[in-house]
Protein backbone atom coordinates (compact mmCIF):
# COMPACT_ATOMS: atom_id res chain seq x y z
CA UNK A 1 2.22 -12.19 -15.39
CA UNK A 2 1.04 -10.09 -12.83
CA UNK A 3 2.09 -6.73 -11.70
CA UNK A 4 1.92 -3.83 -8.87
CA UNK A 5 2.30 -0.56 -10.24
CA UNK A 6 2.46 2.05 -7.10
CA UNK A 7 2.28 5.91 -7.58
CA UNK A 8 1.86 9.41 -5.62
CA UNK A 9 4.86 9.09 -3.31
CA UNK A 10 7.13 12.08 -3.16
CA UNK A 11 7.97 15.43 -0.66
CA UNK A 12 5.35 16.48 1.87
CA UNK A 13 5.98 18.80 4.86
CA UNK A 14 4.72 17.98 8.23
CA UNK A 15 1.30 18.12 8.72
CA UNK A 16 0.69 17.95 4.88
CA UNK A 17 -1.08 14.91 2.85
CA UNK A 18 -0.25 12.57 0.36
CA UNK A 19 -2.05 10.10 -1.59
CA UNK A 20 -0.65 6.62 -2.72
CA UNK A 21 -2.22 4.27 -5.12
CA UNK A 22 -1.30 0.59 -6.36
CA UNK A 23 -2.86 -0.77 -9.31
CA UNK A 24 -2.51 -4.70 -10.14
CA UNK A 25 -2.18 -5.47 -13.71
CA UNK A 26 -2.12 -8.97 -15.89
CA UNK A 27 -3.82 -11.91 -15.68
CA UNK A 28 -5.68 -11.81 -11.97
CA UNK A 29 -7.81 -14.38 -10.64
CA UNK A 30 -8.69 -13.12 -7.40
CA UNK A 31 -7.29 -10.62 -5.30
CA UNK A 32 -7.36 -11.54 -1.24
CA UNK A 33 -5.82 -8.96 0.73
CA UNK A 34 -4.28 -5.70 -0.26
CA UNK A 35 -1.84 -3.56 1.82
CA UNK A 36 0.92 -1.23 2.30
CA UNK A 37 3.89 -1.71 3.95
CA UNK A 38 6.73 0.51 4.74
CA UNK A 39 10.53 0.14 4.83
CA UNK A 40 13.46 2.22 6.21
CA UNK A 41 17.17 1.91 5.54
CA UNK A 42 18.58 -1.52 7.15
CA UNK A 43 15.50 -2.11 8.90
CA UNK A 44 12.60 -4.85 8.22
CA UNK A 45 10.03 -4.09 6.49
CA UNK A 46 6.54 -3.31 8.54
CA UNK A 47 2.79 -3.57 7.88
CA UNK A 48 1.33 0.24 7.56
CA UNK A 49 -2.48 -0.84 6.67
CA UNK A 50 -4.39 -4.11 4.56
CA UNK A 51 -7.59 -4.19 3.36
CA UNK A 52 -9.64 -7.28 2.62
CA UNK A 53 -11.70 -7.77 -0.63
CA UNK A 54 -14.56 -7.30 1.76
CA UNK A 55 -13.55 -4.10 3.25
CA UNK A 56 -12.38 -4.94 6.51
CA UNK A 57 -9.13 -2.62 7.38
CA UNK A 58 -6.30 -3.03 9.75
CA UNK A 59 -3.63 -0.58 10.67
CA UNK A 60 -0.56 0.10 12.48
CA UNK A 61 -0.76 1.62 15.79
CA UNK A 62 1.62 4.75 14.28
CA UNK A 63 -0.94 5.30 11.81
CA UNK A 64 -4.09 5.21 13.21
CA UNK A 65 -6.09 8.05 13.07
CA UNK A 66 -3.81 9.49 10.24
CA UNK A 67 -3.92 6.84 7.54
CA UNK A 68 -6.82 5.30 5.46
CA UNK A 69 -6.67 2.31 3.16
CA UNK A 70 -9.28 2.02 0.78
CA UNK A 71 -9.64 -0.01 -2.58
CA UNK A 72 -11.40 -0.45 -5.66
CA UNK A 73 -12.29 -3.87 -6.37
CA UNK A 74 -13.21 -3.05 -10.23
CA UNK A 75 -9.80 -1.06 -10.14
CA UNK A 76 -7.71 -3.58 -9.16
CA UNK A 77 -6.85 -0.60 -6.81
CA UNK A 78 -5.67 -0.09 -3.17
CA UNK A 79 -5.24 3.38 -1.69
CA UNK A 80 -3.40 4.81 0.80
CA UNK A 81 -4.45 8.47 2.09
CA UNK A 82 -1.79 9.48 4.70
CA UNK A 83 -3.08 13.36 6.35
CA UNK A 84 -0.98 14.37 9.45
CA UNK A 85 2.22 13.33 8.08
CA UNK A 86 5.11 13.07 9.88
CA UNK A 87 8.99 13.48 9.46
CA UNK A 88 9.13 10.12 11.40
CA UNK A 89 7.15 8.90 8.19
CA UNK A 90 9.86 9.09 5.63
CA UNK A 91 10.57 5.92 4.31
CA UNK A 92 9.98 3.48 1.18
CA UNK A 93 6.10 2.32 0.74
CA UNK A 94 5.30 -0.84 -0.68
CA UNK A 95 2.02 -2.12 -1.84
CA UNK A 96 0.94 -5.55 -1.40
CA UNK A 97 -1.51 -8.32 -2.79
CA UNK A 98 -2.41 -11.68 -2.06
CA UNK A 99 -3.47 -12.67 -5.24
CA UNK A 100 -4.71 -15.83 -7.25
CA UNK A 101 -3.66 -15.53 -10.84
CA UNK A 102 -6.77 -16.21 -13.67
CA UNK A 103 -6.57 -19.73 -14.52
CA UNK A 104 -4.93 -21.03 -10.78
CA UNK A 105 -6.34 -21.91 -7.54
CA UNK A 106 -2.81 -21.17 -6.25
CA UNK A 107 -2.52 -17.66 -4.82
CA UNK A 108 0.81 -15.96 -3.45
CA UNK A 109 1.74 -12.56 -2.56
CA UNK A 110 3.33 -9.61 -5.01
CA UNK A 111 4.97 -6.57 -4.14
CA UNK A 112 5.39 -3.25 -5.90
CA UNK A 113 8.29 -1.68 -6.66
CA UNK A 114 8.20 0.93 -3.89
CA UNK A 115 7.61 4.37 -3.69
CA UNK A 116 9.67 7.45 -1.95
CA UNK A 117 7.53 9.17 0.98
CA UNK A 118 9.84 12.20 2.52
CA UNK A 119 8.46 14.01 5.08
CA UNK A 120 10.52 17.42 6.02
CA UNK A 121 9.75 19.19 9.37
């Protein structure tokens, strides 16, 4: 089985930093793309920032500037630092991974559990 393990959400104030991190655990193959994504009471769940295995980044327009995905490819590790923050932030963060599981050339995508950001003005 495979599994996204995401921590460092919590309370910021505006203007203040936090840092998120996802680690994938279990039996991984491969790991494609890597992202966060963010979701807000009865709304749909957005892309915040992905990162390929090769580095190249993408990132919402409400983010840009602000955010940075990294990740560690010997980690099994994708980062999100988020400086700037706003109260217009708050919501549930989700990590993300296309992955290919050891053993299968048949990859599919896992989420995390989600993690609290609050942002108070």
């Amino acid at each position: 089985q495979v599994h996204l393990l995401e921590s460092g959400g919590g309370l910021a104030q505006a203007g203040g930093s936090l840092r998120l991190s996802c680690a994938a655990s279990g039996s991984i193959g491969r790991i494609n793309v890597m992202g966060w994504y963010r979701q807000a009471p009865g709304k749909q769940r957005e892309l915040v920032a992905a990162i390929t295995n090769g580095g190249t980044t993408n990132y919402a327009d409400s983010v840009k500037g602000r955010f940075t995905i990294s990740r560690d490819n010997a980690k099994n590790t994708v980062y999100l630092q988020m400086n700037s923050l706003k109260p217009e932030d708050t919501d549930v963060f989700y990590c993300n991974a296309n992955l290919c599981p050891s053993g299968s050339s048949y990859c599919t995508v896992y989420w995390g559990q989600g993690t609290q950001v609050t942002v108070s003005s």
